[in-house]
PDB file of N, CA and C in Angstrom:
ATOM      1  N   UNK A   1       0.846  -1.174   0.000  1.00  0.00           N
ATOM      2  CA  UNK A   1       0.000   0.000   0.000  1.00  0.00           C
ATOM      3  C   UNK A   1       0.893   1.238   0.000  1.00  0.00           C
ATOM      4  N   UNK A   2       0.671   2.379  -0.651  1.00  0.00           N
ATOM      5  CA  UNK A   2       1.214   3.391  -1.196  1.00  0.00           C
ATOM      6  C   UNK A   2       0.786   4.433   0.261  1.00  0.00           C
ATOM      7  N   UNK A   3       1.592   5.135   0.482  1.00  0.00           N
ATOM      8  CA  UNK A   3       1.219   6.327   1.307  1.00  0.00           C
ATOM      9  C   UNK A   3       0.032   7.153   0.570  1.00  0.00           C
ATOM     10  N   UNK A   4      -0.180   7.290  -0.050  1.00  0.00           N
ATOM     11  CA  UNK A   4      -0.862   7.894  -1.089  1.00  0.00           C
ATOM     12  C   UNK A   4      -2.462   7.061  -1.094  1.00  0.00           C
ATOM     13  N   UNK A   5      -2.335   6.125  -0.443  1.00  0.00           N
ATOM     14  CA  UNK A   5      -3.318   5.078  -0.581  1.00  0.00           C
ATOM     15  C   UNK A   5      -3.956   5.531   1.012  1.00  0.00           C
ATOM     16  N   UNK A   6      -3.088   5.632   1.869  1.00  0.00           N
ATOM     17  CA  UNK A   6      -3.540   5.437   3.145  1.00  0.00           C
ATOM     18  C   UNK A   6      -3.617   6.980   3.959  1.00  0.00           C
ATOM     19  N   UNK A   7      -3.706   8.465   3.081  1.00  0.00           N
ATOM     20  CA  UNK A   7      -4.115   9.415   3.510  1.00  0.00           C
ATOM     21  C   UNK A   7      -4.770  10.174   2.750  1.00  0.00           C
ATOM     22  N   UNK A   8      -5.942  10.892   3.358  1.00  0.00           N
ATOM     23  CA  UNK A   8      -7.365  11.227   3.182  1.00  0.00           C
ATOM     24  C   UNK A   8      -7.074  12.482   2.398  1.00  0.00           C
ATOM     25  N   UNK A   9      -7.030  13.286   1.825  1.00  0.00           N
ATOM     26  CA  UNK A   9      -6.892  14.727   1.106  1.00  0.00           C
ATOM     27  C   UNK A   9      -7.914  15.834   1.158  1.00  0.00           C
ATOM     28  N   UNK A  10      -7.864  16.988   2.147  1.00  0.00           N
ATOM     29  CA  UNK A  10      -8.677  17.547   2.144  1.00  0.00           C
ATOM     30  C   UNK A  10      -8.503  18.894   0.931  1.00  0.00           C
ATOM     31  N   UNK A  11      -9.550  19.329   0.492  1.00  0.00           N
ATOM     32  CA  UNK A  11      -9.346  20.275  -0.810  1.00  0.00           C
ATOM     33  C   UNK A  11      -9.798  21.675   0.199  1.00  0.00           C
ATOM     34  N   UNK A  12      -9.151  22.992  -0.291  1.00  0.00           N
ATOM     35  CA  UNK A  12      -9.143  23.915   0.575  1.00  0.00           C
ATOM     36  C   UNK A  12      -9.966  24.831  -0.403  1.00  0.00           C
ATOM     37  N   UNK A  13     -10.788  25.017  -0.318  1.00  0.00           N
ATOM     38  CA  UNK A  13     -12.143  26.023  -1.249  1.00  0.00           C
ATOM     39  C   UNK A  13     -11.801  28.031   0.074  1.00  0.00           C
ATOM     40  N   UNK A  14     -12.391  28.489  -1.098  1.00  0.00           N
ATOM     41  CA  UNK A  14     -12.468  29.944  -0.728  1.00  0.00           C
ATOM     42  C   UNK A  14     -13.252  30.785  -0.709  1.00  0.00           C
ATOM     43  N   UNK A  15     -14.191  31.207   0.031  1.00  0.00           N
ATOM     44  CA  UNK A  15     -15.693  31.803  -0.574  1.00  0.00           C
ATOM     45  C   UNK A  15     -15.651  33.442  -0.985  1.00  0.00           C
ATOM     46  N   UNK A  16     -16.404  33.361  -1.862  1.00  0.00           N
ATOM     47  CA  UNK A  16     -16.535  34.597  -3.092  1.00  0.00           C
ATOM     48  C   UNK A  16     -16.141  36.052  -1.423  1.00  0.00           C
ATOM     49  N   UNK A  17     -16.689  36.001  -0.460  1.00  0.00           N
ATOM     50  CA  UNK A  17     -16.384  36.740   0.400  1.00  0.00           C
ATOM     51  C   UNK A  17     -15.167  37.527   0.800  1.00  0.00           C
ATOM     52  N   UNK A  18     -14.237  35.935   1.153  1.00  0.00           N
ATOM     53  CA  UNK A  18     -13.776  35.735   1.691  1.00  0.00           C
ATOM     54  C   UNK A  18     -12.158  36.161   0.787  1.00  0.00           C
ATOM     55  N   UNK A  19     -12.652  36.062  -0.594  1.00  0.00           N
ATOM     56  CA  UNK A  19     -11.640  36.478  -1.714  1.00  0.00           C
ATOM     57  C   UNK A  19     -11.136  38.105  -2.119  1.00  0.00           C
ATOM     58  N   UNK A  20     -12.421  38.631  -1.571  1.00  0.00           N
ATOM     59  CA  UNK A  20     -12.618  40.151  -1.580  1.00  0.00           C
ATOM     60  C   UNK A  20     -11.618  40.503  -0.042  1.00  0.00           C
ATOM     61  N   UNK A  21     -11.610  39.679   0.578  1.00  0.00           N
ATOM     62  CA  UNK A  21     -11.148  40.423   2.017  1.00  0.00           C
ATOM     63  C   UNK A  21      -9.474  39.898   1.795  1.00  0.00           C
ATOM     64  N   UNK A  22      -9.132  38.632   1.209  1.00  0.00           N
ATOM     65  CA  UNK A  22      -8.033  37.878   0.929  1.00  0.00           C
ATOM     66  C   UNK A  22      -7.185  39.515   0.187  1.00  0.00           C
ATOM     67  N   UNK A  23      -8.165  39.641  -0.757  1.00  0.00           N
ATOM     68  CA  UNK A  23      -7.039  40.688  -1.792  1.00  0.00           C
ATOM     69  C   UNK A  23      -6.599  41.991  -0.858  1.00  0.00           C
ATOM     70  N   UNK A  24      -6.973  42.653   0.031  1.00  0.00           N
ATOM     71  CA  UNK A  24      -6.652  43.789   0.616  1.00  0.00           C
ATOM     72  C   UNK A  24      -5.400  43.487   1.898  1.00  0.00           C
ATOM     73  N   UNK A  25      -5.070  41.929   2.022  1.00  0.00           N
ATOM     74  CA  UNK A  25      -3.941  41.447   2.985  1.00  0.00           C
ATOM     75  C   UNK A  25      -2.764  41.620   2.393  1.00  0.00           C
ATOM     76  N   UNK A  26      -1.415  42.059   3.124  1.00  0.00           N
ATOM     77  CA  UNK A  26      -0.223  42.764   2.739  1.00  0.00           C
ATOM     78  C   UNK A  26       0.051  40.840   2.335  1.00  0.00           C
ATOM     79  N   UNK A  27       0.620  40.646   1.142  1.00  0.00           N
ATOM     80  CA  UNK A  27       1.424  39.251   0.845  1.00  0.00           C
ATOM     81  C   UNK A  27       1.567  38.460   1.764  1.00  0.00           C
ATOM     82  N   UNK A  28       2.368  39.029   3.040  1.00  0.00           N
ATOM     83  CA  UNK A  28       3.094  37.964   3.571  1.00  0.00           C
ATOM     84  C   UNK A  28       1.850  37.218   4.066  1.00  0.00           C
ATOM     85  N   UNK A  29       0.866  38.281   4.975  1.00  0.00           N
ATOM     86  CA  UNK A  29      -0.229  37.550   5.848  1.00  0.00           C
ATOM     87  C   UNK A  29      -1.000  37.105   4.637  1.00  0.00           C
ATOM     88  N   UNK A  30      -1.148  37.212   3.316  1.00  0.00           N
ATOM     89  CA  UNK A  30      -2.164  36.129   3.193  1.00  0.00           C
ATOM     90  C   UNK A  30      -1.289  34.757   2.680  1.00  0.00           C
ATOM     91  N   UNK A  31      -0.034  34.863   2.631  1.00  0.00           N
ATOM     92  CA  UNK A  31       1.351  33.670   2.905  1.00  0.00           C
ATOM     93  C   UNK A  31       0.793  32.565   4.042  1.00  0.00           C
ATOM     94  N   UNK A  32       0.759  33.062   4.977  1.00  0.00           N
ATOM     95  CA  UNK A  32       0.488  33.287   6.475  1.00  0.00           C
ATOM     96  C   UNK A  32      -0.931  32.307   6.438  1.00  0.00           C
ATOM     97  N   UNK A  33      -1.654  32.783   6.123  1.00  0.00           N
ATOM     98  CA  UNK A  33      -3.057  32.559   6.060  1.00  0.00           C
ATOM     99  C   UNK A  33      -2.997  30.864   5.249  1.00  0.00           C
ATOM    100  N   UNK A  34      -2.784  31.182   3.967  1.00  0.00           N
ATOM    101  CA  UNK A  34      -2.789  30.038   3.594  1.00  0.00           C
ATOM    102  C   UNK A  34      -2.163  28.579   3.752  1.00  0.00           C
ATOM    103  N   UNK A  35      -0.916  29.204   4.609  1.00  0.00           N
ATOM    104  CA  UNK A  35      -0.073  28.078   4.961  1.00  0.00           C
ATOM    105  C   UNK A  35      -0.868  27.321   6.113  1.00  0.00           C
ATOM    106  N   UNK A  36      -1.278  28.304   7.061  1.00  0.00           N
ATOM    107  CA  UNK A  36      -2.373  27.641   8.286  1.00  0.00           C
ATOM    108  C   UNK A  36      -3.316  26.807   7.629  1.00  0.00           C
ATOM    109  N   UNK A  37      -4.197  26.997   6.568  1.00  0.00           N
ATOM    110  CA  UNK A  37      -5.329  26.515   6.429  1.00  0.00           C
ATOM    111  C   UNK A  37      -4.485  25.320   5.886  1.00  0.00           C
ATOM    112  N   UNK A  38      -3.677  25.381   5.477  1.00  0.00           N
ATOM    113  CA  UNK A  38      -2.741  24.211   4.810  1.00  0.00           C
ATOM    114  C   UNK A  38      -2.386  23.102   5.650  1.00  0.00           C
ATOM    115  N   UNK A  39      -2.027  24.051   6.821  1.00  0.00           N
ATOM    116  CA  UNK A  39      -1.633  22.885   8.346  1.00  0.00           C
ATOM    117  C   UNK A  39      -2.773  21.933   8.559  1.00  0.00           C
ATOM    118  N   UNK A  40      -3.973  22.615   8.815  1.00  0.00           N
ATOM    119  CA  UNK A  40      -5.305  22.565   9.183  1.00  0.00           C
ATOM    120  C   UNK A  40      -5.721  20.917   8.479  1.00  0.00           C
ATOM    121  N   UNK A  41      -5.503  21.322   7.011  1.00  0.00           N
ATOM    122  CA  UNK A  41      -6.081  20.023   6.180  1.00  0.00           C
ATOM    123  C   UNK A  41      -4.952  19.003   6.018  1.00  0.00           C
ATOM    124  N   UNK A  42      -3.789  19.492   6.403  1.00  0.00           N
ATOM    125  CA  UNK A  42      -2.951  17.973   6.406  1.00  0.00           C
ATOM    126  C   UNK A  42      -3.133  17.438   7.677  1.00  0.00           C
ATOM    127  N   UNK A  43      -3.644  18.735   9.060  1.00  0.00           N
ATOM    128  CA  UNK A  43      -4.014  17.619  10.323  1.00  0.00           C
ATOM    129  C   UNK A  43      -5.200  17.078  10.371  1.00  0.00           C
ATOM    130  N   UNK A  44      -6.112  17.190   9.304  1.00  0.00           N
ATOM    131  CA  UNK A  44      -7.055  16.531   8.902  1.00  0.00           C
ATOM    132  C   UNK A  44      -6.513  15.007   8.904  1.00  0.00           C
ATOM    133  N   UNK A  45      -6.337  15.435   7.449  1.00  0.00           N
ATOM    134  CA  UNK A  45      -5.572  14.322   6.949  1.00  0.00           C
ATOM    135  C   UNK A  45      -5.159  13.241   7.927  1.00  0.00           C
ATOM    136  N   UNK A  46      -4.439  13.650   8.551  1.00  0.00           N
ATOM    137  CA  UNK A  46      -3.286  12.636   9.232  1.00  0.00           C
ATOM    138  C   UNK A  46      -4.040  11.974  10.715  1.00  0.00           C
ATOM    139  N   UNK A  47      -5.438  12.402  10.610  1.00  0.00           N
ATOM    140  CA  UNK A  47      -6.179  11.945  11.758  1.00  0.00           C
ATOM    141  C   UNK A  47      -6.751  10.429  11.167  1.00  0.00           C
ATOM    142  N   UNK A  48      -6.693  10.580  10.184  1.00  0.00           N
ATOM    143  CA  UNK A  48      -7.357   8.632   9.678  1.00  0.00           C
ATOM    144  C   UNK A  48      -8.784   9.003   9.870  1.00  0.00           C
ATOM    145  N   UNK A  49      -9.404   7.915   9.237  1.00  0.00           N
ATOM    146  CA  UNK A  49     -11.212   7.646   9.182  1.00  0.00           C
ATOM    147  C   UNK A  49     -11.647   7.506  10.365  1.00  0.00           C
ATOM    148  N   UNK A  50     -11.136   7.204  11.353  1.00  0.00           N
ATOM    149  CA  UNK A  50     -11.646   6.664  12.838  1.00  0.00           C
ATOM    150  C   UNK A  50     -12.201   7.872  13.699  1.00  0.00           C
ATOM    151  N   UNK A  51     -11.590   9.114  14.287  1.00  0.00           N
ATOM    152  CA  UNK A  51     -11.679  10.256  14.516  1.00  0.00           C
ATOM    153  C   UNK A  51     -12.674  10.998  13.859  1.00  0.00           C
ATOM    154  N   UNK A  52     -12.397  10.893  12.369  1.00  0.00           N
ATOM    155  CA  UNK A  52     -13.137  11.460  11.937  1.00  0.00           C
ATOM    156  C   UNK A  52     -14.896  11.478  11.197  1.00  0.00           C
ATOM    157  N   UNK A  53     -15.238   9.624  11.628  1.00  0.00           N
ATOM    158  CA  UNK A  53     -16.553   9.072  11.219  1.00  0.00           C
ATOM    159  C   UNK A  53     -16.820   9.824  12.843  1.00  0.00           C
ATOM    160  N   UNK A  54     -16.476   9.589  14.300  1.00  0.00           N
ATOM    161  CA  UNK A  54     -17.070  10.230  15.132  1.00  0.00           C
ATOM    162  C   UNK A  54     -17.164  11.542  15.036  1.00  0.00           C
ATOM    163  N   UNK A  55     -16.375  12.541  14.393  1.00  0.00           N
ATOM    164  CA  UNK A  55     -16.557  13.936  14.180  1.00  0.00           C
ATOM    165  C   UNK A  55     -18.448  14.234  13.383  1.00  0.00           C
ATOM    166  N   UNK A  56     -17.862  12.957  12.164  1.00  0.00           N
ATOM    167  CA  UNK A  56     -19.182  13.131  10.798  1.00  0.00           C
ATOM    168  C   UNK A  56     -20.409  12.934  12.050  1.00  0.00           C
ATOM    169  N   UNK A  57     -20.202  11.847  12.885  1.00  0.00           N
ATOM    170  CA  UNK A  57     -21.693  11.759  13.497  1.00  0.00           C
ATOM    171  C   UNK A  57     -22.137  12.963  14.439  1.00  0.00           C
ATOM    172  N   UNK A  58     -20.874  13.671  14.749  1.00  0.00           N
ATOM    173  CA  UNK A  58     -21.551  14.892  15.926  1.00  0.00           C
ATOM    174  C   UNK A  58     -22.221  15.934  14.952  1.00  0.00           C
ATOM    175  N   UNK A  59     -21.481  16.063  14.001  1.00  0.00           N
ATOM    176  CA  UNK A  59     -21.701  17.249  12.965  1.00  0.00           C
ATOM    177  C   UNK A  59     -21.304  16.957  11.648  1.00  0.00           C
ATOM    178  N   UNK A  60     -22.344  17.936  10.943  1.00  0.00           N
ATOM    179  CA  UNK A  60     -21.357  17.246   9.686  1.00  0.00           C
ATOM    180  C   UNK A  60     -20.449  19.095   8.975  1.00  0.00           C
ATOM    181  N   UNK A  61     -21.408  19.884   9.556  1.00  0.00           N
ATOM    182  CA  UNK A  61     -20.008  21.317   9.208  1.00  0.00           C
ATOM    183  C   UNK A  61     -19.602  21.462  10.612  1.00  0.00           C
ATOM    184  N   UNK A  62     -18.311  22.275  11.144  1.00  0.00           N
ATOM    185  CA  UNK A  62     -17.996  22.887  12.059  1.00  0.00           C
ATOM    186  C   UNK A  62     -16.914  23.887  11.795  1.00  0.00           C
ATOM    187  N   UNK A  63     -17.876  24.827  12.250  1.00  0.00           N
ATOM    188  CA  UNK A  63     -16.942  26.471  11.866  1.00  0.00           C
ATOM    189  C   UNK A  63     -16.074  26.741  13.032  1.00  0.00           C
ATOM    190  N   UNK A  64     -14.814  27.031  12.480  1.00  0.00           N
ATOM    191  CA  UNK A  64     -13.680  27.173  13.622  1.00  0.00           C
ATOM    192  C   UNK A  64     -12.921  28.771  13.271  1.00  0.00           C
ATOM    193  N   UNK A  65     -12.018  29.122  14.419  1.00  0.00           N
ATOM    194  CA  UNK A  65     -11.075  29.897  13.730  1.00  0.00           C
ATOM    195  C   UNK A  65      -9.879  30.369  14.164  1.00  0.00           C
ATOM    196  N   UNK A  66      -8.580  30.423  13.722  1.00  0.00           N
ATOM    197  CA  UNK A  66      -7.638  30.895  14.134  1.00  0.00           C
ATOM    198  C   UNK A  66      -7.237  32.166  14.047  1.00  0.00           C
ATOM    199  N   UNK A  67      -5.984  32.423  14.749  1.00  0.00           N
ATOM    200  CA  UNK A  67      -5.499  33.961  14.463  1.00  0.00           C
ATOM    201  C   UNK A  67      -4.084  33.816  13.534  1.00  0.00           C
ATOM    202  N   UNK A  68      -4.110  35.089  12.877  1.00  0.00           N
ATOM    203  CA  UNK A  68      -2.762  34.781  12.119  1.00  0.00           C
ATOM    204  C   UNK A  68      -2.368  36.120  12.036  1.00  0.00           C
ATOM    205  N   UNK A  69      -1.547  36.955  12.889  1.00  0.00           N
ATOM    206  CA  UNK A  69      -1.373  38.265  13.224  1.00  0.00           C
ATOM    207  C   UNK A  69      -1.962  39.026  14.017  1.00  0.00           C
ATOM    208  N   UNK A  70      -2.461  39.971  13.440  1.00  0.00           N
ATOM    209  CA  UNK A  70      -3.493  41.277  13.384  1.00  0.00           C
ATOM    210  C   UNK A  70      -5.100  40.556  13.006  1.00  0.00           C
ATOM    211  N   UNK A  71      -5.159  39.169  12.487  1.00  0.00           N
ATOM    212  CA  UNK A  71      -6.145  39.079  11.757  1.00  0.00           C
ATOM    213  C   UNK A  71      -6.994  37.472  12.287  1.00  0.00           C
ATOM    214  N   UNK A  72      -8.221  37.230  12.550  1.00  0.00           N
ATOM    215  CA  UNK A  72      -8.830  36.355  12.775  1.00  0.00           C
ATOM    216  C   UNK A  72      -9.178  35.451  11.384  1.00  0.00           C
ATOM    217  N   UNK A  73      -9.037  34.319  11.374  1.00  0.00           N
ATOM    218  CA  UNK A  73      -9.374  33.411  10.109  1.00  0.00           C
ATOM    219  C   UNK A  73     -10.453  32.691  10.292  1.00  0.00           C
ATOM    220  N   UNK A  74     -11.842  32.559   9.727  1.00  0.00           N
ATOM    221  CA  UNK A  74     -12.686  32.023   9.907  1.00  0.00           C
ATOM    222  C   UNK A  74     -12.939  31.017   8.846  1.00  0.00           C
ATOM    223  N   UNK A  75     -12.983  29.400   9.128  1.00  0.00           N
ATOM    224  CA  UNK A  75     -12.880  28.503   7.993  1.00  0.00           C
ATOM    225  C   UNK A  75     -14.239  27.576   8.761  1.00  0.00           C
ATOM    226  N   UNK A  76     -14.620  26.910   7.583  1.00  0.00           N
ATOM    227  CA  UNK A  76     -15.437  25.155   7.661  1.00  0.00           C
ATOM    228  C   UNK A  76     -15.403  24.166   7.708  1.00  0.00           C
ATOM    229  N   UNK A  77     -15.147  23.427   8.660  1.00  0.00           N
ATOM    230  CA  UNK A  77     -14.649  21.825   7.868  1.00  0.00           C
ATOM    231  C   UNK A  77     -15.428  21.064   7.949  1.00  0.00           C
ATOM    232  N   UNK A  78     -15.440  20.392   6.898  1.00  0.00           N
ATOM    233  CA  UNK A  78     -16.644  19.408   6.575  1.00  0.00           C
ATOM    234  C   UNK A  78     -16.070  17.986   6.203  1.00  0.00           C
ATOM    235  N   UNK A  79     -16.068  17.213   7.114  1.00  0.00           N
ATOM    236  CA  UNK A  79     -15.137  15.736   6.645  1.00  0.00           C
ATOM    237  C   UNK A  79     -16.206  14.904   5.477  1.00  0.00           C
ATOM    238  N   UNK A  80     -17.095  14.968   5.992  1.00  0.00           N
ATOM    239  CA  UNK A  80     -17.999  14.372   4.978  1.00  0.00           C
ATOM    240  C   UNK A  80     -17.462  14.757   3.454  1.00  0.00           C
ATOM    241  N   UNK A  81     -17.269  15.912   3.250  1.00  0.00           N
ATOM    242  CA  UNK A  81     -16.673  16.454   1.945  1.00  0.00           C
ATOM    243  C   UNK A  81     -15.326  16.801   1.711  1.00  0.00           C
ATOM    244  N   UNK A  82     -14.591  16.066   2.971  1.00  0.00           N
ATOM    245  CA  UNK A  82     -13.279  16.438   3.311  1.00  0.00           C
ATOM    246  C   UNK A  82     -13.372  17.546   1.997  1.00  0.00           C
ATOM    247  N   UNK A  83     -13.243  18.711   3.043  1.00  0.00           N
ATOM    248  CA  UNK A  83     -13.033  20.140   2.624  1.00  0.00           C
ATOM    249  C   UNK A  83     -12.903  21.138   3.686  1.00  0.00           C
ATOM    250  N   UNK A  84     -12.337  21.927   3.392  1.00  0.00           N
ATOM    251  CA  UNK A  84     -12.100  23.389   4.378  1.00  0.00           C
ATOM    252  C   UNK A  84     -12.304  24.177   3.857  1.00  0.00           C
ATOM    253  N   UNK A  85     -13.231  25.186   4.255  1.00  0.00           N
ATOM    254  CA  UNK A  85     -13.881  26.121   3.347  1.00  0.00           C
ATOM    255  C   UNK A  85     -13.464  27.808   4.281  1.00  0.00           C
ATOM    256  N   UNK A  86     -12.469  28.807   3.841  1.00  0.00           N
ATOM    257  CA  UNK A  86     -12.319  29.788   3.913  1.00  0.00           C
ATOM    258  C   UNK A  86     -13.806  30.690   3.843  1.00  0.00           C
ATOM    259  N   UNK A  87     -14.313  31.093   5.360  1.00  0.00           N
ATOM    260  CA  UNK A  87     -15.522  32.101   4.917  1.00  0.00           C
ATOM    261  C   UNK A  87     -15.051  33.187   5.576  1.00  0.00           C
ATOM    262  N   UNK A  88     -13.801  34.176   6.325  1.00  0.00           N
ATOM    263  CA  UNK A  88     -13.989  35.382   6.321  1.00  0.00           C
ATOM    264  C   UNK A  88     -12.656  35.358   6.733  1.00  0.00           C
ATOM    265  N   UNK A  89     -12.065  36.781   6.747  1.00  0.00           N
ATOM    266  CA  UNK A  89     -10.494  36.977   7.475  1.00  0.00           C
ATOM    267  C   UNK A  89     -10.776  38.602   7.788  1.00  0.00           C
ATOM    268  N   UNK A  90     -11.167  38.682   9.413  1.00  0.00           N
ATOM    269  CA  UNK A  90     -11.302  40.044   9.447  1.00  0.00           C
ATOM    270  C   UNK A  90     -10.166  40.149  10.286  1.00  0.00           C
ATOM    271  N   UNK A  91      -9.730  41.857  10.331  1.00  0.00           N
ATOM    272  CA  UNK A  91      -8.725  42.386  11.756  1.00  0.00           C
ATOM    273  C   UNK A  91      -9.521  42.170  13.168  1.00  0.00           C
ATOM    274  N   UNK A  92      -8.396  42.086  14.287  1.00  0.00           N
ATOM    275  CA  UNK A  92      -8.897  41.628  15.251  1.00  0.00           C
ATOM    276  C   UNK A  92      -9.058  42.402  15.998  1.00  0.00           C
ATOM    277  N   UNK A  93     -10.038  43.135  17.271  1.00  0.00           N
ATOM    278  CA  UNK A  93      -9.979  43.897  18.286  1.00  0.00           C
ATOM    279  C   UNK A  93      -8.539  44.265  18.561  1.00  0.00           C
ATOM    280  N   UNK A  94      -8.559  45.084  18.973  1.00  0.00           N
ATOM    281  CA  UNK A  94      -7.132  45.188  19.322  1.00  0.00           C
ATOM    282  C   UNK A  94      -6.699  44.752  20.732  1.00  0.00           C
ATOM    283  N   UNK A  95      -6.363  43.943  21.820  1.00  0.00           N
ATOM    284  CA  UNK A  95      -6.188  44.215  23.046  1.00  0.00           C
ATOM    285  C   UNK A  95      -5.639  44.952  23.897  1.00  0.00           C
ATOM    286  N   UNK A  96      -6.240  44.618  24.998  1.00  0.00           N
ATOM    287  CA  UNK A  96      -5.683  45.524  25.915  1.00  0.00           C
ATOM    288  C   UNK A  96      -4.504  44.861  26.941  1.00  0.00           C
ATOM    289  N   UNK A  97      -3.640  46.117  26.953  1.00  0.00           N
ATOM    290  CA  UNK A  97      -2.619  45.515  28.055  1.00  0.00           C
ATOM    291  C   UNK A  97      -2.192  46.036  28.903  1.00  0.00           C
TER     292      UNK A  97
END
């Protein structure tokens, strides 16, 4: 059996939104951005069918999100369609310190 045989591939989609907010990010952060969502679907990936048939039965979307700078990343994952779906990247509150 091929490695290739024995891990799952998630496809990383981008919503029409989410493309409008993508273009106004200085290069590096949307570098930044994409490499995360990149992490995201190879730790998909690397979780196997087992993990993830109990994920499919709790839910079948779940909206998550990270930070990547200045900026909050809001994505979908849907194992059923092994996919990750980019729906927003806004700036973040600023905190206080």
């Amino acid at each position: 059996m091929s490695l290739s045989e024995n891990v799952t591939v998630y496809s990383i989609e981008v919503s029409s939104g989410a493309w409008k907010q993508l273009s106004h990010l200085p290069l590096e952060t949307y570098r930044r951005v994409r490499n995360e969502l990149d992490a995201v679907a190879a730790r998909l990936a690397n979780l196997g069918p087992h993990p993830l048939a109990l994920l499919k039965t709790v839910c079948l979307l779940t909206s998550l999100s990270l930070v990547v700078g200045e900026y909050v990343v809001v994505y979908d994952m849907e194992p059923e369609r092994k996919r990750v779906t980019l729906r927003e990247v806004a700036r973040r509150l600023p905190q206080e310190r």
